[in-house]
Protein backbone atom coordinates (compact mmCIF):
# COMPACT_ATOMS: atom_id res chain seq x y z
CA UNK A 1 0.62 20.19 138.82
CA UNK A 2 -1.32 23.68 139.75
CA UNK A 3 2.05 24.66 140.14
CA UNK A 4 3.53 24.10 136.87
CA UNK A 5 0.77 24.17 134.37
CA UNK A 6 -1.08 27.48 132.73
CA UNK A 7 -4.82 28.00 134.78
CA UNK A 8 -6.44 26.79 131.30
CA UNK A 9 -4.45 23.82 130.96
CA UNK A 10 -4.63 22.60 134.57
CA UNK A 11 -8.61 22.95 134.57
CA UNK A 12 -8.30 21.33 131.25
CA UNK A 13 -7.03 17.86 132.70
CA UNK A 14 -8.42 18.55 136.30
CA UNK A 15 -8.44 15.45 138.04
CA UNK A 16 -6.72 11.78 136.76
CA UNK A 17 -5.32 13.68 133.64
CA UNK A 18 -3.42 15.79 135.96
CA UNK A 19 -2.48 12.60 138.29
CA UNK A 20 -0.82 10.86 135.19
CA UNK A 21 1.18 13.84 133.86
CA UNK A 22 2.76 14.37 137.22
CA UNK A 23 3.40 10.33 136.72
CA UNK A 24 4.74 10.95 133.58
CA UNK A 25 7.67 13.50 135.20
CA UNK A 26 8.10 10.96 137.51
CA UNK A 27 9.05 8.10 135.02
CA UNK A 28 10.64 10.38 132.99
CA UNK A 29 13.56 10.75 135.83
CA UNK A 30 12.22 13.98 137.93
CA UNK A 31 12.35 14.38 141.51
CA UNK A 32 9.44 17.04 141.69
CA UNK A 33 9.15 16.57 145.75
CA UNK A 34 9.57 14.69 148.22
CA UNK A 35 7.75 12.28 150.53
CA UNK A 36 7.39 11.91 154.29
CA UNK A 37 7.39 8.00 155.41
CA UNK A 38 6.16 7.00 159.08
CA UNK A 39 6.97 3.26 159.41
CA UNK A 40 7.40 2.60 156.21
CA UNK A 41 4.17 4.44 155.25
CA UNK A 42 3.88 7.64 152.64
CA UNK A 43 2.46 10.49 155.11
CA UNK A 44 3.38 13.57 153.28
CA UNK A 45 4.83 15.09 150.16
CA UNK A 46 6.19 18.30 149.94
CA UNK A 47 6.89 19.58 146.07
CA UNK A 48 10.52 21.20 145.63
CA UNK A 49 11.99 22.28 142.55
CA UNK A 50 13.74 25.15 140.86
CA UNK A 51 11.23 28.22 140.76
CA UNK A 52 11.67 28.10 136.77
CA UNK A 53 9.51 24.90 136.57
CA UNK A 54 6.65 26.73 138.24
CA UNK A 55 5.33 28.69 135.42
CA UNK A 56 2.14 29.83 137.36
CA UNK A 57 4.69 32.37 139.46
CA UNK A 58 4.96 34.36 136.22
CA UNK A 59 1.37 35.69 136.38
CA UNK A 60 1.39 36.43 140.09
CA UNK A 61 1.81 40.53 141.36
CA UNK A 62 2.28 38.94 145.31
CA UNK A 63 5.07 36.28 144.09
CA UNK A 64 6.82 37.40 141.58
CA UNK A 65 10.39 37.32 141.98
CA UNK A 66 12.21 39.38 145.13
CA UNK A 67 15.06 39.64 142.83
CA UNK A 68 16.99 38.29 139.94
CA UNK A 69 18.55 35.81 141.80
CA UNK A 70 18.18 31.53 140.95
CA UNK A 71 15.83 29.68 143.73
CA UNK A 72 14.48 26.83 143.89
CA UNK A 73 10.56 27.10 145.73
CA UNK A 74 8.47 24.80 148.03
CA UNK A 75 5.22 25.05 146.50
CA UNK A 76 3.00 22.93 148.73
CA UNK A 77 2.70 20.40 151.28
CA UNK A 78 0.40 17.33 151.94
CA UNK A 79 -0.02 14.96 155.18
CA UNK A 80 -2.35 12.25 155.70
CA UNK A 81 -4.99 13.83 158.10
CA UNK A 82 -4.13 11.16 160.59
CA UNK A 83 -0.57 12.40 160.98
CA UNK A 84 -1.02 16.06 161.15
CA UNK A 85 0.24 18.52 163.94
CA UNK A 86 3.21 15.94 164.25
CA UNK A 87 5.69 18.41 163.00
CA UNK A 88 6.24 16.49 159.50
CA UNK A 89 5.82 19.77 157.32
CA UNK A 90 8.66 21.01 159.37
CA UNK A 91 10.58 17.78 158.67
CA UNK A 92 9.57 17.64 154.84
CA UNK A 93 10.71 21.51 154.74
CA UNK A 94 14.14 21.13 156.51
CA UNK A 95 14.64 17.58 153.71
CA UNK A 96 13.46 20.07 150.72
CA UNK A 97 16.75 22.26 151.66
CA UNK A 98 18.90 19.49 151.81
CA UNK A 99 17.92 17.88 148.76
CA UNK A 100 17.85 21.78 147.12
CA UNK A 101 21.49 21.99 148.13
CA UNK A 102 22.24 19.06 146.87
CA UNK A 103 21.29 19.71 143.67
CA UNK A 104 22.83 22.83 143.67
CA UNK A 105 20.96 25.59 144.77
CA UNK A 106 22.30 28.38 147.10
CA UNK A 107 18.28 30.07 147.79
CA UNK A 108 15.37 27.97 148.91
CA UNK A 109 12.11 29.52 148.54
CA UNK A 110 8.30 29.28 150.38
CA UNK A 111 4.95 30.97 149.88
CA UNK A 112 3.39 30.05 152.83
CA UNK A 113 0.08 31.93 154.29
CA UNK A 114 -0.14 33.81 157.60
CA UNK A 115 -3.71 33.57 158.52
CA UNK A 116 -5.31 35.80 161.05
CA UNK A 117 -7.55 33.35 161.73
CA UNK A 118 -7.92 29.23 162.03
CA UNK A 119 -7.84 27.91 158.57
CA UNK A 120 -9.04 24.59 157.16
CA UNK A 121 -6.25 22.56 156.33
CA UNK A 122 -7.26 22.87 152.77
CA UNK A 123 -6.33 26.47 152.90
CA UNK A 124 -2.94 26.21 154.00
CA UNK A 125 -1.33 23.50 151.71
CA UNK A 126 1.48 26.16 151.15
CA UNK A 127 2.34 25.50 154.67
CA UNK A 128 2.18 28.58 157.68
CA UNK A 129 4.72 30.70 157.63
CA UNK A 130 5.50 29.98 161.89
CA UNK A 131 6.39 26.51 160.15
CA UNK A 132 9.14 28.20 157.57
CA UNK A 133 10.66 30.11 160.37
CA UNK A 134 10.65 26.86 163.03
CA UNK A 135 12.76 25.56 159.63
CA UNK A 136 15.17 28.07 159.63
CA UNK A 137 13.30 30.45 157.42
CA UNK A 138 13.32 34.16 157.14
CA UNK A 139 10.66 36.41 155.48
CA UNK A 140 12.05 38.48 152.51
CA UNK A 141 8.80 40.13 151.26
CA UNK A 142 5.44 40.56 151.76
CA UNK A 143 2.92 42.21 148.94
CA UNK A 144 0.14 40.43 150.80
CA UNK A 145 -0.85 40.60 154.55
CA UNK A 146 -0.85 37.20 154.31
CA UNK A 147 1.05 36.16 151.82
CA UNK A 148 4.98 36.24 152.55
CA UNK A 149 7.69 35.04 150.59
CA UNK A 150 10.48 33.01 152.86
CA UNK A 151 14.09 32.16 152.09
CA UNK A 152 16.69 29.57 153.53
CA UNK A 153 20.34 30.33 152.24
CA UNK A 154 21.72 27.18 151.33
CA UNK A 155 25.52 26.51 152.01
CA UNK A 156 26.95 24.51 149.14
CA UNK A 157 26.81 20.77 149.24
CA UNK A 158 30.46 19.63 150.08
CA UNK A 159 32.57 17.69 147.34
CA UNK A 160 35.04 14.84 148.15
């Protein structure tokens, strides 16, 4: 919800009242990500979903939009600690393009970081930018040393 809420408003419900309004977009018939299952177990979540539902981007100098152009953005990325390093961000990414496309959208966008250093995991739960290039990724801007923004052009999802 960090994502999609105003800073006062997310701090406002920090915590379960945050939990149960991303429950209540759920029920209500939104797909706001995706999740990751390893033998029939939840591992991961990635969040995908047309940049215009992230309100927090329209405050940001380092993400603001490259252009005028419609995207839809990954915004972050959780696995289980157990089943990290295992390539699933890379899998989650390359499923948040195909369901993007499916939906429509031509532009899939990612924030990711590009530390110079080892980061806690913590740190990097808009994924690593080596990850959105393994995924077929390319950077389109960077206002940040370590902040770049990342596109995948989406063909259009075929029609029978």
């Amino acid at each position: 919800m960090w994502w999609r809420l105003p800073h006062a408003r997310w701090l406002a419900q920090k915590g379960e009242a945050n939990r149960k309004a991303m429950r209540t977009l759920v029920k209500g018939g939104a797909a706001p990500g995706l999740l990751a299952y390893l033998d029939g177990q939840a591992v991961g979540w990635c969040a995908v979903a047309p940049r215009s539902e992230y309100p927090r981007f329209n405050r940001s100098r380092v993400l603001k939009p490259v252009d005028e152009q419609p995207v839809w953005s990954v915004t972050c990325f959780f696995v289980a600690r157990a089943h990290r390093r295992r390539g699933i961000t890379t899998q989650l990414l390359k499923a948040a393009a195909q369901f993007a496309r499916k939906q429509g959208a031509t532009i899939l966008e990612g924030y990711p970081i590009e530390p110079k250093c080892a980061q806690p995991d913590a740190f990097v739960y808009t994924g690593l930018a080596s990850t959105f290039r393994e995924a077929g990724f390319q950077e389109v801007a960077r206002r940040s040393a370590a902040r770049p923004i990342f596109r995948r052009q989406l063909k259009p999802a075929r029609t029978r």
